[in-house]
Protein backbone atom coordinates (compact mmCIF):
# COMPACT_ATOMS: atom_id res chain seq x y z
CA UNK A 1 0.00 0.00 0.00
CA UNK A 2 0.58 3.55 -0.37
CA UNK A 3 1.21 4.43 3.24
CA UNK A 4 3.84 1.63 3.30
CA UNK A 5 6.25 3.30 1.08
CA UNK A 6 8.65 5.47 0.66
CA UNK A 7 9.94 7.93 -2.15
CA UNK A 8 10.62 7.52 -4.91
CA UNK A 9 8.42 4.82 -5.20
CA UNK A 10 5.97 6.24 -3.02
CA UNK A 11 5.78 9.54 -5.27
CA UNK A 12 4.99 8.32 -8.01
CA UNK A 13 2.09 6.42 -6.38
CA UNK A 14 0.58 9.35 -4.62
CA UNK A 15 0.71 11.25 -8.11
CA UNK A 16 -1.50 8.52 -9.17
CA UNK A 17 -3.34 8.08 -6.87
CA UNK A 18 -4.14 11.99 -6.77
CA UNK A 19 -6.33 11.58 -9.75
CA UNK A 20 -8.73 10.25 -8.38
CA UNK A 21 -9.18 13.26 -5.93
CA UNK A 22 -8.89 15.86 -8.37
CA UNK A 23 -11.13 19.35 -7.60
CA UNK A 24 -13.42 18.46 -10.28
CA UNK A 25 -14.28 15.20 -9.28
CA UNK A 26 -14.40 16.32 -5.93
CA UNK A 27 -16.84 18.91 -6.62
CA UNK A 28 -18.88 16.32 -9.19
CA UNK A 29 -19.45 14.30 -5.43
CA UNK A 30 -20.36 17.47 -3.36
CA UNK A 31 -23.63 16.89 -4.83
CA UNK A 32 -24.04 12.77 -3.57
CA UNK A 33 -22.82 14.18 -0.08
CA UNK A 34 -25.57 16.60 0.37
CA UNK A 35 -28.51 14.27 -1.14
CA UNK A 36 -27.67 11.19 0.97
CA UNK A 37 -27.46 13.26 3.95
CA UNK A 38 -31.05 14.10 3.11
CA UNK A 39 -31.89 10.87 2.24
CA UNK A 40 -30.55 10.30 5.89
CA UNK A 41 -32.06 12.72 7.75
CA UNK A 42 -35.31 12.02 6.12
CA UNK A 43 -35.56 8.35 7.24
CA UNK A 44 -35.49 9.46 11.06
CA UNK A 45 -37.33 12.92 10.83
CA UNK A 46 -40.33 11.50 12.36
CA UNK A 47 -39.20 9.81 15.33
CA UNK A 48 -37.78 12.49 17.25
CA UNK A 49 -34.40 10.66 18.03
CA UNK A 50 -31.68 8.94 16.21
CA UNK A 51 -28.53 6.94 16.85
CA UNK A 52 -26.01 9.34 15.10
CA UNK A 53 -23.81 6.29 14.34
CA UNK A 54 -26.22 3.62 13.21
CA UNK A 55 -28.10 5.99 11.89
CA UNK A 56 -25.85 8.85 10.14
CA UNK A 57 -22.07 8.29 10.54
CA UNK A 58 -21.64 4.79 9.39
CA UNK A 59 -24.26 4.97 6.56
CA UNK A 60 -23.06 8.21 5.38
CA UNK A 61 -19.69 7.45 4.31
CA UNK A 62 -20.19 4.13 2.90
CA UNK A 63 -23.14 5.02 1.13
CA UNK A 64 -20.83 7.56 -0.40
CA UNK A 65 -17.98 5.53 -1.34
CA UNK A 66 -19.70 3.09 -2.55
CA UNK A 67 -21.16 5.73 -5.53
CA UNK A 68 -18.13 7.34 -5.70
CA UNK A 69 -16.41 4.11 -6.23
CA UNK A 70 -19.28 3.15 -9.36
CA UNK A 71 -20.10 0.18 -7.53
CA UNK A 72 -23.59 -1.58 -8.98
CA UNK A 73 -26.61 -1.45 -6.81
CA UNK A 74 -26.43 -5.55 -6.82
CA UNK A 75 -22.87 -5.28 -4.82
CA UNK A 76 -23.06 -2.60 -2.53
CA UNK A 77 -24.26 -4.73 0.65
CA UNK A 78 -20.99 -6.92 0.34
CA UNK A 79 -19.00 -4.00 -0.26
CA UNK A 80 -19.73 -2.14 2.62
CA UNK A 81 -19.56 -5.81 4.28
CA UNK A 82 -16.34 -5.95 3.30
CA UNK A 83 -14.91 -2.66 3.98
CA UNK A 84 -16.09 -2.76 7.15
CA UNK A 85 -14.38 -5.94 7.91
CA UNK A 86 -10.91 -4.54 6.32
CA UNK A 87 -10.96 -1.31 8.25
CA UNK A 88 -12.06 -2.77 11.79
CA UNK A 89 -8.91 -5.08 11.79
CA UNK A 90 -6.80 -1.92 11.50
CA UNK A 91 -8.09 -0.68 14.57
CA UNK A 92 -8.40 -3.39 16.68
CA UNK A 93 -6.46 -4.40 19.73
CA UNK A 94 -4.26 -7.68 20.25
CA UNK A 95 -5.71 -10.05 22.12
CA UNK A 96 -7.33 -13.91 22.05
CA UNK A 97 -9.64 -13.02 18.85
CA UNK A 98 -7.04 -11.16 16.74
CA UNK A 99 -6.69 -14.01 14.48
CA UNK A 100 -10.27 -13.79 13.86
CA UNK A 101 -10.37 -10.51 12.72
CA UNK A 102 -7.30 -10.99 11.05
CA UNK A 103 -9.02 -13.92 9.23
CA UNK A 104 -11.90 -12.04 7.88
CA UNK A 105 -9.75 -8.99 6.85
CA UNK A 106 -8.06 -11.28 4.75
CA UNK A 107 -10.98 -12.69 2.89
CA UNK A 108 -12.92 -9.56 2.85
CA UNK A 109 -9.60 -7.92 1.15
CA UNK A 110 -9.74 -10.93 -1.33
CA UNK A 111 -13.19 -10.75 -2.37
CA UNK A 112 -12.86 -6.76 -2.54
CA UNK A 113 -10.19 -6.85 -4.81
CA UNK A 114 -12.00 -9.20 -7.24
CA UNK A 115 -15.08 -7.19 -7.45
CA UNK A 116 -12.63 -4.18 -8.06
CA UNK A 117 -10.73 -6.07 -10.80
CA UNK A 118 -14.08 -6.58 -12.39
CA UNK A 119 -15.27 -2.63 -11.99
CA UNK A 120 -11.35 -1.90 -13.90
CA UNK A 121 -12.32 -4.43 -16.57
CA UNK A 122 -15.60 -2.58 -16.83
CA UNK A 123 -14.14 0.74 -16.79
CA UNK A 124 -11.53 0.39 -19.10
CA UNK A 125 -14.14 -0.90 -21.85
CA UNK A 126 -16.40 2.12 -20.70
CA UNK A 127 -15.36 4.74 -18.31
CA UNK A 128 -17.02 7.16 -16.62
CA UNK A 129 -16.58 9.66 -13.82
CA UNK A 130 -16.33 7.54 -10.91
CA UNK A 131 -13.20 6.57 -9.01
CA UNK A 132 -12.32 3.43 -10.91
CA UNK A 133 -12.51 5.05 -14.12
CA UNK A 134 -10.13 7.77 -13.14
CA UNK A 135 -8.08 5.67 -11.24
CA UNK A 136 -7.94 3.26 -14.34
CA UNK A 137 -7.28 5.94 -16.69
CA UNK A 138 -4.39 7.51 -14.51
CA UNK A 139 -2.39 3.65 -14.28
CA UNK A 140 -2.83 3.05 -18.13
CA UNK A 141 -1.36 6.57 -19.04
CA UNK A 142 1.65 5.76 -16.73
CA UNK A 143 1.86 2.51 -17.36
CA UNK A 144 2.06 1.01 -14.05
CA UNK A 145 0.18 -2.59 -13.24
CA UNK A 146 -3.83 -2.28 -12.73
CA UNK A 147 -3.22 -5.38 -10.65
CA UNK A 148 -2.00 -3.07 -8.51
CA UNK A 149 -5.19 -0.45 -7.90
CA UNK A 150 -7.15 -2.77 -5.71
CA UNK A 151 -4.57 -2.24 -2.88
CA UNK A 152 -4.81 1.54 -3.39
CA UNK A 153 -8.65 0.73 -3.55
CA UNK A 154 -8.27 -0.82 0.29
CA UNK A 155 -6.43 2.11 1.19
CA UNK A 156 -8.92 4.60 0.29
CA UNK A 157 -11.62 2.62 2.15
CA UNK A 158 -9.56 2.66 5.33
CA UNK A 159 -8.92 6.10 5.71
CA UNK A 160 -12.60 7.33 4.27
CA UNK A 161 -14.79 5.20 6.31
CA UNK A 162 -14.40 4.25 9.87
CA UNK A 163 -12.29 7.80 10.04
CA UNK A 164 -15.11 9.67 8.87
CA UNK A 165 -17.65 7.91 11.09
CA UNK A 166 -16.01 8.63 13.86
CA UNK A 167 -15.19 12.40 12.86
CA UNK A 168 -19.02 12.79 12.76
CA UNK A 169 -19.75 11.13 15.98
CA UNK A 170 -17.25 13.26 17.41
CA UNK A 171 -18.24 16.14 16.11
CA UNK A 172 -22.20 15.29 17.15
CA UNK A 173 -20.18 15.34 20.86
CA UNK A 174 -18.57 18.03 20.93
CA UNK A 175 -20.70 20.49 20.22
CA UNK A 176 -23.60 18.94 22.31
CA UNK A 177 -21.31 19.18 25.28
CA UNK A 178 -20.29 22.52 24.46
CA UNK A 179 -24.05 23.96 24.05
CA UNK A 180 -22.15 27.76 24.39
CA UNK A 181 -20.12 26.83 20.78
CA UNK A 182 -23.51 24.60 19.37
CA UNK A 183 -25.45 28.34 19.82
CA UNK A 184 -22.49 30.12 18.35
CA UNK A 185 -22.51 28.37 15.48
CA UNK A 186 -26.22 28.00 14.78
CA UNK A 187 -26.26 31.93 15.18
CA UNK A 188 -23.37 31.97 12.88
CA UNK A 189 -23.21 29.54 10.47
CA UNK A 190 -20.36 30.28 8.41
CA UNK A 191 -18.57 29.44 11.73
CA UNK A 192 -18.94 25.83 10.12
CA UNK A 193 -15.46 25.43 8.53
CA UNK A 194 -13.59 26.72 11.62
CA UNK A 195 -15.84 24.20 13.55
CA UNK A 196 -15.10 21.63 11.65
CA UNK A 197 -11.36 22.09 11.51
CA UNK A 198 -11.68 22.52 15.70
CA UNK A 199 -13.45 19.44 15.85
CA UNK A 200 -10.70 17.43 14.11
CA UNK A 201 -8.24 19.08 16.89
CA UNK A 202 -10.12 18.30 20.06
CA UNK A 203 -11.55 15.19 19.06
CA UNK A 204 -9.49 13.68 16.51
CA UNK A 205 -10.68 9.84 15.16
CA UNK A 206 -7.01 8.68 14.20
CA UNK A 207 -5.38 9.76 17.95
CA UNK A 208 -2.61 7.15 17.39
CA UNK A 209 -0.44 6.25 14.14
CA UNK A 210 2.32 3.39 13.95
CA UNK A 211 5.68 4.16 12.22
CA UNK A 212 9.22 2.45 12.43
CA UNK A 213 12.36 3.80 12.85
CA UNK A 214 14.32 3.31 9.93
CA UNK A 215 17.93 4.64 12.10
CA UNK A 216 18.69 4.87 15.62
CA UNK A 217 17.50 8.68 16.95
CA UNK A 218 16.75 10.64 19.80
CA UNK A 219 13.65 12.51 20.23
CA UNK A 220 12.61 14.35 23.21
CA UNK A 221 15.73 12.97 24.81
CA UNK A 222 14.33 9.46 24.38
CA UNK A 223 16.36 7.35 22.46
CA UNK A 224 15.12 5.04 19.83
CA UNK A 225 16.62 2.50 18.48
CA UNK A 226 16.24 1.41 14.42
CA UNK A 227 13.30 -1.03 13.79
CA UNK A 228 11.81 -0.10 16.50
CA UNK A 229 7.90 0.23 16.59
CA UNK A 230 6.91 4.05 17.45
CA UNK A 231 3.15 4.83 18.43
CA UNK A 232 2.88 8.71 17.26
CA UNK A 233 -0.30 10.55 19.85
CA UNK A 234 -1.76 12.75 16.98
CA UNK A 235 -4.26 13.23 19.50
CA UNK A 236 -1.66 14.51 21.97
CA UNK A 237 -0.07 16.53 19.59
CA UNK A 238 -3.56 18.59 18.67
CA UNK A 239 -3.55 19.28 22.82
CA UNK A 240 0.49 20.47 23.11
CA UNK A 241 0.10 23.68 24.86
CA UNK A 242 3.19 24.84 22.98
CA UNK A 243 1.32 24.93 19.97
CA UNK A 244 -2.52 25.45 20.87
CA UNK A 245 -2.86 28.51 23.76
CA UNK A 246 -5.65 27.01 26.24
CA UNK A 247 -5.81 23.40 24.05
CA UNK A 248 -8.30 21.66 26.15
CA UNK A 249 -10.83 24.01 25.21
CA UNK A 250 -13.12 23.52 22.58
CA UNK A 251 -13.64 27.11 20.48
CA UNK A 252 -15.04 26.83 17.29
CA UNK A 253 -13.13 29.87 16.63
CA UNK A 254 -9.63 29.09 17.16
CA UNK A 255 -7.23 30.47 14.67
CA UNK A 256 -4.46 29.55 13.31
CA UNK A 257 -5.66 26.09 14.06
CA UNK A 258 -2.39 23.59 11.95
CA UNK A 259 -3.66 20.36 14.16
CA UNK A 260 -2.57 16.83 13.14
CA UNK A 261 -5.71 15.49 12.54
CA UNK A 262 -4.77 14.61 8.75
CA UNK A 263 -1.02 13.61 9.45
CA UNK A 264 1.90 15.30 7.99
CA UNK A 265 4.39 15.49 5.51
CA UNK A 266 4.33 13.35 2.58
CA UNK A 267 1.61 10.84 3.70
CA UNK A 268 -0.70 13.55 4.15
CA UNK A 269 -4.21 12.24 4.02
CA UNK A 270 -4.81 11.34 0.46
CA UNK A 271 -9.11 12.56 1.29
CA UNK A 272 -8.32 14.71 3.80
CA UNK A 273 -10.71 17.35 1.33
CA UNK A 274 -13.20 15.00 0.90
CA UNK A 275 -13.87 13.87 4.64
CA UNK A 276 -13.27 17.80 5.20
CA UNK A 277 -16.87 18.05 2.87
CA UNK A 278 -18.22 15.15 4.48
CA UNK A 279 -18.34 16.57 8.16
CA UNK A 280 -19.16 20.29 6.84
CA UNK A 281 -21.69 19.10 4.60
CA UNK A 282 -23.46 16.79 7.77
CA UNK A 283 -22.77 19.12 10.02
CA UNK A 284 -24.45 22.10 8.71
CA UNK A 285 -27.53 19.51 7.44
CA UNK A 286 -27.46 18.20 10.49
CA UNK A 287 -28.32 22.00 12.51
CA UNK A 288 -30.27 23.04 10.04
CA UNK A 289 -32.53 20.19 9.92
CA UNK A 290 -33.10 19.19 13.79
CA UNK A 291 -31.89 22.66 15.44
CA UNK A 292 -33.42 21.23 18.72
CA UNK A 293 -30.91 18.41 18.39
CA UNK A 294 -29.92 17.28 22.31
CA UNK A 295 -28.40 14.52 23.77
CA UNK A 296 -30.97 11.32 24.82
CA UNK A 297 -31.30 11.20 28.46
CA UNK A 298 -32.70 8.27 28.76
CA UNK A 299 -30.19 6.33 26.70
CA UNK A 300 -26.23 5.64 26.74
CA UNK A 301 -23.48 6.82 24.60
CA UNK A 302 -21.04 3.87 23.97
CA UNK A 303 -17.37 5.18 22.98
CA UNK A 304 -15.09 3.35 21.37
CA UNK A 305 -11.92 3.97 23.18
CA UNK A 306 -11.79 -0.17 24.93
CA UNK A 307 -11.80 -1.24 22.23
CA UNK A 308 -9.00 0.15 19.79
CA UNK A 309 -6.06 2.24 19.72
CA UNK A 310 -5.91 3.59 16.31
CA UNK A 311 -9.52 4.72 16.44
CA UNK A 312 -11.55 6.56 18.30
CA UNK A 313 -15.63 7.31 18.03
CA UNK A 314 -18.44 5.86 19.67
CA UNK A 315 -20.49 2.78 18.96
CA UNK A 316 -23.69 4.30 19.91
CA UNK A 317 -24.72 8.02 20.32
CA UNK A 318 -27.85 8.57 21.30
CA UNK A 319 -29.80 11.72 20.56
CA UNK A 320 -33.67 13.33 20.17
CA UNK A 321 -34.75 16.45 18.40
């Protein structure tokens, strides 16, 4: 994958993989963002409460890949079966049922990169606008091995789904425990992009990333040795008070806000702009739609955190309107 190398191999692979995230295409899916977040909203209108996760955080995103990928109506339930299985294993903690996991990552992976090989086959006789087709398109002109594009397919899943689910969730969160920034920003809602950006900061989904050393260094005056296995705290990073004044508080307003919710450097997020649409685009549905949104008093938020490391979100978020 992608994140696994480095330059120049790695360069050349992001270039390619940029295609698919150009600002046209980007803007062609600003348009499936905002109608299935409708589409969402509408199914629960009536009741007066949702679960923000069943019921808006882990549909939205896969809904949306799954169109922005091309994928046929027929195959979308085993492709979000399958992503889901691929992107929970890279979250998980060790423990008796790794294997398990492990197990059904692998032959979700499997059977996702056949259907994918079949979408490229499909593609390259008739392309289109979609992911695959651009994707496709990109490999051919460079001549590098479509065999190849399934992994980059995986990739994309993992950091566009179970990231973005638990950005929403998060976001839902914060600003429901911070009812003085929730009124700011319905009073205001242009506020939305700096909220969004704050959100990523105080409540980031990715608050750990794995790297190894490549050379013995010293950071921090810790020394590390090479091949060692470094956890990076993103999470602790976007709350260093040497780099955010007064970082455990949550204002929507906070500027210059250069948090590490996206990584840095040259592994970047790949769709950092398209989850950034995602949340803004829910978000400001969201308000706008049930502006007497509230926590559910009578039910309990489940978070995620004891269960994984690399992720963080809840399993259940309760709410009424």
């Amino acid at each position: 994958m992608i994140v696994e190398k480095d330059p120049p191999e790695h360069t050349e692979l992001r270039k390619l993989a940029n295609q698919g995230f150009t600002t046209r295409a980007l803007e062609s899916w600003r348009s499936i963002i905002e109608n299935t977040t409708e589409q969402l909203l509408d199914n629960v209108q009536n009741y007066g409460g949702m679960n923000v996760v069943s019921d808006l955080s882990v549909p939205l995103p896969t809904v949306i890949l799954t169109k922005i990928f091309g994928v046929p109506e027929t195959d979308r339930a085993k492709f979000i079966e399958w992503a889901m299985d691929i992107t929970t294993f890279f979250g998980v903690l060790g423990g008796s049922n790794i294997e398990e996991f492990a197990r059904k990552a692998d032959l979700a992976a499997a059977q996702f990169s056949a259907l994918i090989r079949q979408l490229i086959e499909q593609r390259r006789r008739q392309p289109g606008t979609d992911m695959i087709s651009l994707l496709t398109v990109a490999y051919e002109e460079q001549g590098f091995n479509l065999e190849e594009l399934p992994s980059l397919c995986i990739q994309i899943l993992n950091a566009g789904l179970l990231t973005t689910t638990d950005l929403i969730s998060n976001g839902v969160n914060a600003l429901l425990t911070h009812p003085e920034q929730l009124q700011k920003l319905k009073k205001n809602p242009t506020l939305i992009n700096s909220a969004v950006e704050e959100i990523i900061r105080f409540d980031t989904s990715v608050p750990f990333f794995f790297r190894i050393a490549k050379q013995d260094l010293t950071i921090g005056g810790k020394d590390i040795t090479a091949g060692s296995v470094i956890a990076l705290g993103l999470g602790a990073a976007n709350h260093d008070p040497q780099k955010f004044d007064s970082p455990s508080v949550f204002d929507i307003t906070r500027s210059p806000n250069e948090h590490l919710g996206f990584g840095s450097g040259i592994h970047f997020c790949l769709g950092s702009v398209l989850a950034r649409m995602e949340l803004t685009i829910c978000l400001a549905t969201l308000l706008r739609r049930l502006p007497n949104l509230s926590f559910d008093p009578d039910k309990q938020a489940i978070s995620t955190k004891h269960t994984t490391l690399l992720l963080k979100g809840f399993d259940s978020l309760p709410v009424k309107f």
